[in-house]
N, C-alpha and C. Protein backbone atom coordinates (compact mmCIF):
# COMPACT_ATOMS: atom_id res chain seq x y z
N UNK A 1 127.45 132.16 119.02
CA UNK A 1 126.40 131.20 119.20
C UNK A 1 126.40 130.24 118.01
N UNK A 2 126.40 128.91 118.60
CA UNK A 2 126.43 127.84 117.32
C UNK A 2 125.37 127.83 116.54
N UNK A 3 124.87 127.26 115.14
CA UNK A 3 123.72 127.17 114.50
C UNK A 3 123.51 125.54 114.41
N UNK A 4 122.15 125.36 114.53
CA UNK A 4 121.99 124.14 114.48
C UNK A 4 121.05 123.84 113.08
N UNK A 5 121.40 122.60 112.31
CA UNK A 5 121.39 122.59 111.18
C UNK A 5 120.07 121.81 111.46
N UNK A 6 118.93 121.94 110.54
CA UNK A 6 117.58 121.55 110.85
C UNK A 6 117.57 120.43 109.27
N UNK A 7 117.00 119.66 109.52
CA UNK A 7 116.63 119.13 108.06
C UNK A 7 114.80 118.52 108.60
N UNK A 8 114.22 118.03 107.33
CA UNK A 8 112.97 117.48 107.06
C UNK A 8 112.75 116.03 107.24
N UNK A 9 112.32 115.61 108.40
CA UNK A 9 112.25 113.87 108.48
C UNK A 9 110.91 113.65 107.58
N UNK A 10 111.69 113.00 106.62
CA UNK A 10 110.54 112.33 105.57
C UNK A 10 110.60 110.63 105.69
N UNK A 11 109.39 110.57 105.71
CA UNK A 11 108.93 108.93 106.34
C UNK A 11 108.73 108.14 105.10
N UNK A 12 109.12 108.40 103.95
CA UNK A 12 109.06 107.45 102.74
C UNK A 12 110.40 107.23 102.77
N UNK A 13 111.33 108.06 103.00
CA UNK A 13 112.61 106.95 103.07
C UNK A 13 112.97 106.76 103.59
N UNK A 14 112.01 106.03 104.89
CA UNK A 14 112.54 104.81 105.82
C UNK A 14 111.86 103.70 105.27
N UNK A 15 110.93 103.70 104.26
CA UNK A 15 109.79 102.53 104.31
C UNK A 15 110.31 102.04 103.49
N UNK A 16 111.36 100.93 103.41
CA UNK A 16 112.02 100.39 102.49
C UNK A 16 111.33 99.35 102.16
N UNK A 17 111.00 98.28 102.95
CA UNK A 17 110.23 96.88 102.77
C UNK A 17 108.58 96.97 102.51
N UNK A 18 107.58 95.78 102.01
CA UNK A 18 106.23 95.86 101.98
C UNK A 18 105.79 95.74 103.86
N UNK A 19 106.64 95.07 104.35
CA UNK A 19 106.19 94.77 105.65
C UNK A 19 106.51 96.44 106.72
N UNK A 20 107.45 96.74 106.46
CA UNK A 20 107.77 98.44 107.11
C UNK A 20 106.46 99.32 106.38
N UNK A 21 105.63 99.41 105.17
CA UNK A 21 105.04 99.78 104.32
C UNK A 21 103.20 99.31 105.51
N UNK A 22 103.14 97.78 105.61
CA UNK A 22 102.04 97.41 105.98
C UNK A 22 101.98 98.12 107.58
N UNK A 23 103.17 98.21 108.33
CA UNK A 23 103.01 98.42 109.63
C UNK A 23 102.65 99.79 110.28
N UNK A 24 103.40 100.67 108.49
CA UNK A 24 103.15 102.19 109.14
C UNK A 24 101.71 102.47 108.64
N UNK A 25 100.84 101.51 107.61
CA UNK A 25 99.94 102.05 107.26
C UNK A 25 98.53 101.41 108.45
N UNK A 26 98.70 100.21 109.07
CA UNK A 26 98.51 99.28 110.28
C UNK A 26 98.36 100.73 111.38
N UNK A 27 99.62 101.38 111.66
CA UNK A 27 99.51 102.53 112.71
C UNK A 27 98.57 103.06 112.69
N UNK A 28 98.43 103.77 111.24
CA UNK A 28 97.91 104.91 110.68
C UNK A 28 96.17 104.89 111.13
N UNK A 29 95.91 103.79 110.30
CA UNK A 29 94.45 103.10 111.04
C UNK A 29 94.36 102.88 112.00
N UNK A 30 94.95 102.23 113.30
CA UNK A 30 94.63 102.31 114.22
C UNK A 30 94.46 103.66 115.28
N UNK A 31 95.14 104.86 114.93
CA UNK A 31 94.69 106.26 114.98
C UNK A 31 93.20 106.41 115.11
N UNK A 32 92.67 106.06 113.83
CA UNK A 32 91.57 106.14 113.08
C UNK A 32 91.00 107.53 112.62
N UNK A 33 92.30 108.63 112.52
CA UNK A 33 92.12 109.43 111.69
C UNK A 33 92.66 109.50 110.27
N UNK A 34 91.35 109.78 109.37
CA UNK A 34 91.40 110.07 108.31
C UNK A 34 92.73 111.02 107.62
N UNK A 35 92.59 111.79 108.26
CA UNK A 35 93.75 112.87 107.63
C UNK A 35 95.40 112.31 107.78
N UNK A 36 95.72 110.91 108.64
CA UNK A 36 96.67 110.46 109.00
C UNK A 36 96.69 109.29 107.82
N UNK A 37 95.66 108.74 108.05
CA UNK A 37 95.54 107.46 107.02
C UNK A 37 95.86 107.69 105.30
N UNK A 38 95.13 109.14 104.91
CA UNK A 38 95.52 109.60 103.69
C UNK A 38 96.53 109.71 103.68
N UNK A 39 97.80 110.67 104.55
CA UNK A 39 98.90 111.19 104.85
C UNK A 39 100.17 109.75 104.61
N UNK A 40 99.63 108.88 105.46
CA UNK A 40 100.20 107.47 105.23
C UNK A 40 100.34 106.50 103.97
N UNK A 41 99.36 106.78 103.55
CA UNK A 41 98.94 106.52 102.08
C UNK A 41 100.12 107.14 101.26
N UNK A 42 100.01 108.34 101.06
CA UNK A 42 100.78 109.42 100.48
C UNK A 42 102.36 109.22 100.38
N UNK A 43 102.82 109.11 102.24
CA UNK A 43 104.16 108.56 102.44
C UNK A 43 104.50 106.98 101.49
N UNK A 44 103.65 106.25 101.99
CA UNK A 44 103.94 104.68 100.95
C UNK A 44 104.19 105.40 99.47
N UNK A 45 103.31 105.87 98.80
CA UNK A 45 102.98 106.19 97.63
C UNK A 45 104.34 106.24 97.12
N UNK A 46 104.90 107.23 97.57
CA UNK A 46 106.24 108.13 97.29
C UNK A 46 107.26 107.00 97.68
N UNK A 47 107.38 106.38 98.66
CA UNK A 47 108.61 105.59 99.01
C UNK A 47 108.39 104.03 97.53
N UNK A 48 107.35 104.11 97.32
CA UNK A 48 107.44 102.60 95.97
C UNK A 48 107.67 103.69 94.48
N UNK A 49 106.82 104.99 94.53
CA UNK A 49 106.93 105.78 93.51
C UNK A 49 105.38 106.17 93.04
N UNK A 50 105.63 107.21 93.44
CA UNK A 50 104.09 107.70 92.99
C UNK A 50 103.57 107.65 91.33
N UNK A 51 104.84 107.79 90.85
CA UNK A 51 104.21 107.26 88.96
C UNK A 51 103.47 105.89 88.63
N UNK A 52 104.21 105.21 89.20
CA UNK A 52 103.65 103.57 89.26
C UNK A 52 102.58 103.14 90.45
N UNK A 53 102.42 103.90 91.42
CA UNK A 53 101.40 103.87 92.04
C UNK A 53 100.12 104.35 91.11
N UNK A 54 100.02 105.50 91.25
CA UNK A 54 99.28 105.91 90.21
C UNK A 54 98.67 105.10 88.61
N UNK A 55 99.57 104.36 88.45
CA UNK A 55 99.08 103.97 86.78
C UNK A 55 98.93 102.29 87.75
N UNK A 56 99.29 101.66 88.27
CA UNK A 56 98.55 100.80 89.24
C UNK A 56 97.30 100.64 89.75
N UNK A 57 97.08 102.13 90.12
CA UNK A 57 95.51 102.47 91.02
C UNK A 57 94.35 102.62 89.33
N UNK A 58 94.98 103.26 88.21
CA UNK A 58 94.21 103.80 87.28
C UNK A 58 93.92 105.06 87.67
N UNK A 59 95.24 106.11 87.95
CA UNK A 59 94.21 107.48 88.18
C UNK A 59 95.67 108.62 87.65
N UNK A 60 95.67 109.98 87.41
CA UNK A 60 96.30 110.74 87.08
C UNK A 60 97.43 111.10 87.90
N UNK A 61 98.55 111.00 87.96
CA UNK A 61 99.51 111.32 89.19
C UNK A 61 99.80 112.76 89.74
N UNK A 62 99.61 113.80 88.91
CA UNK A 62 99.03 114.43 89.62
C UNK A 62 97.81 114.36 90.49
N UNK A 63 96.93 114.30 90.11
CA UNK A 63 95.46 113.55 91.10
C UNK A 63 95.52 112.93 92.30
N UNK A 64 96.60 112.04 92.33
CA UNK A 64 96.93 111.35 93.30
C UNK A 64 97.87 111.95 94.06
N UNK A 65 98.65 112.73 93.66
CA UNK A 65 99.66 113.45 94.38
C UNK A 65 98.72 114.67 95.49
N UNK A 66 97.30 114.87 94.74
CA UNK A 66 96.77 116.09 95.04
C UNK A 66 95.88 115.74 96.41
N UNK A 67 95.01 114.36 95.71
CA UNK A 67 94.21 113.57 96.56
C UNK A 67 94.92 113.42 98.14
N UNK A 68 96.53 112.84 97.89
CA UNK A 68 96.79 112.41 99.37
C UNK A 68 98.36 113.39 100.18
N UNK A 69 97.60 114.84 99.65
CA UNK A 69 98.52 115.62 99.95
C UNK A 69 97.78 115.99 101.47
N UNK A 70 98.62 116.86 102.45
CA UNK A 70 98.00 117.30 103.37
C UNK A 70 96.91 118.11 103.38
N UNK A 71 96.47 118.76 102.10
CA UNK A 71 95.26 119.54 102.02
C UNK A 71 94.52 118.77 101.12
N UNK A 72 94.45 117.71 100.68
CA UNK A 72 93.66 116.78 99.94
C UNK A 72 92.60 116.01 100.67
N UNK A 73 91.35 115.77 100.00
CA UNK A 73 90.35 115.11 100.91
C UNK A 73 89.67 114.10 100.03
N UNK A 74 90.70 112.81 99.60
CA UNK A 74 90.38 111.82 98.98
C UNK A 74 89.31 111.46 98.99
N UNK A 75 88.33 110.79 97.83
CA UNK A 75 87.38 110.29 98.30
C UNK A 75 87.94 108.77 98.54
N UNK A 76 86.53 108.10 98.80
CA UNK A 76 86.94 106.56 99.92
C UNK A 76 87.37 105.62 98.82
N UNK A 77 86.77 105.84 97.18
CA UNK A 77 87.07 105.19 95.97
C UNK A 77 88.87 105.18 95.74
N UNK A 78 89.48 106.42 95.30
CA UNK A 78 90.57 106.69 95.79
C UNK A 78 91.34 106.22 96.45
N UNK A 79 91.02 105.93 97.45
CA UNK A 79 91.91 104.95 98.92
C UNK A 79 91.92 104.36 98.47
N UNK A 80 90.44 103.06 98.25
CA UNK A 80 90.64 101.94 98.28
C UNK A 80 91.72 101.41 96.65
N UNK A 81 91.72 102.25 96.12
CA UNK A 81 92.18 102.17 94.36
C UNK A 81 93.59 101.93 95.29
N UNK A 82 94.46 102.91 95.62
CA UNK A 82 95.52 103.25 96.06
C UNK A 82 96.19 101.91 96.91
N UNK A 83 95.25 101.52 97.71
CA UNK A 83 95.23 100.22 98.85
C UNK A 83 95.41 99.26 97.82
């Protein structure tokens, strides 16, 4: 029996451009769930670089890593820093 080789589709490295960046975060909101919109957030974050995001927004990169992780529950200050 053959094995089939599994890997992890990670959505920060497709988001190469600001406009691929505006459209997945555009999706995300139109969802209009929260837990997607953070999640989206998170993906951008990582595809520009979460160090420089972070010292951009004014906040700790861990913090931010923590804030828009899947078990993170940003507050709305946060977002908008991040945005």
């Amino acid at each position: 029996m053959a094995k089939t080789a599994i890997t992890v589709w990670d959505p920060a490295q497709h988001l190469k451009t600001d406009e691929d960046m505006a459209a997945y975060l555009e999706a995300a909101l139109a969802e209009g769930d929260s837990a997607l919109i953070a999640a989206a957030l998170g993906d951008i974050a990582r595809a520009k670089g979460m160090t420089k995001v972070a010292r951009d927004a004014g906040l700790g990169r861990e913090s931010l890593y923590k804030a828009l992780s899947s078990s993170g529950n940003p507050e709305f200050s946060t977002i908008l820093q991040v945005i």
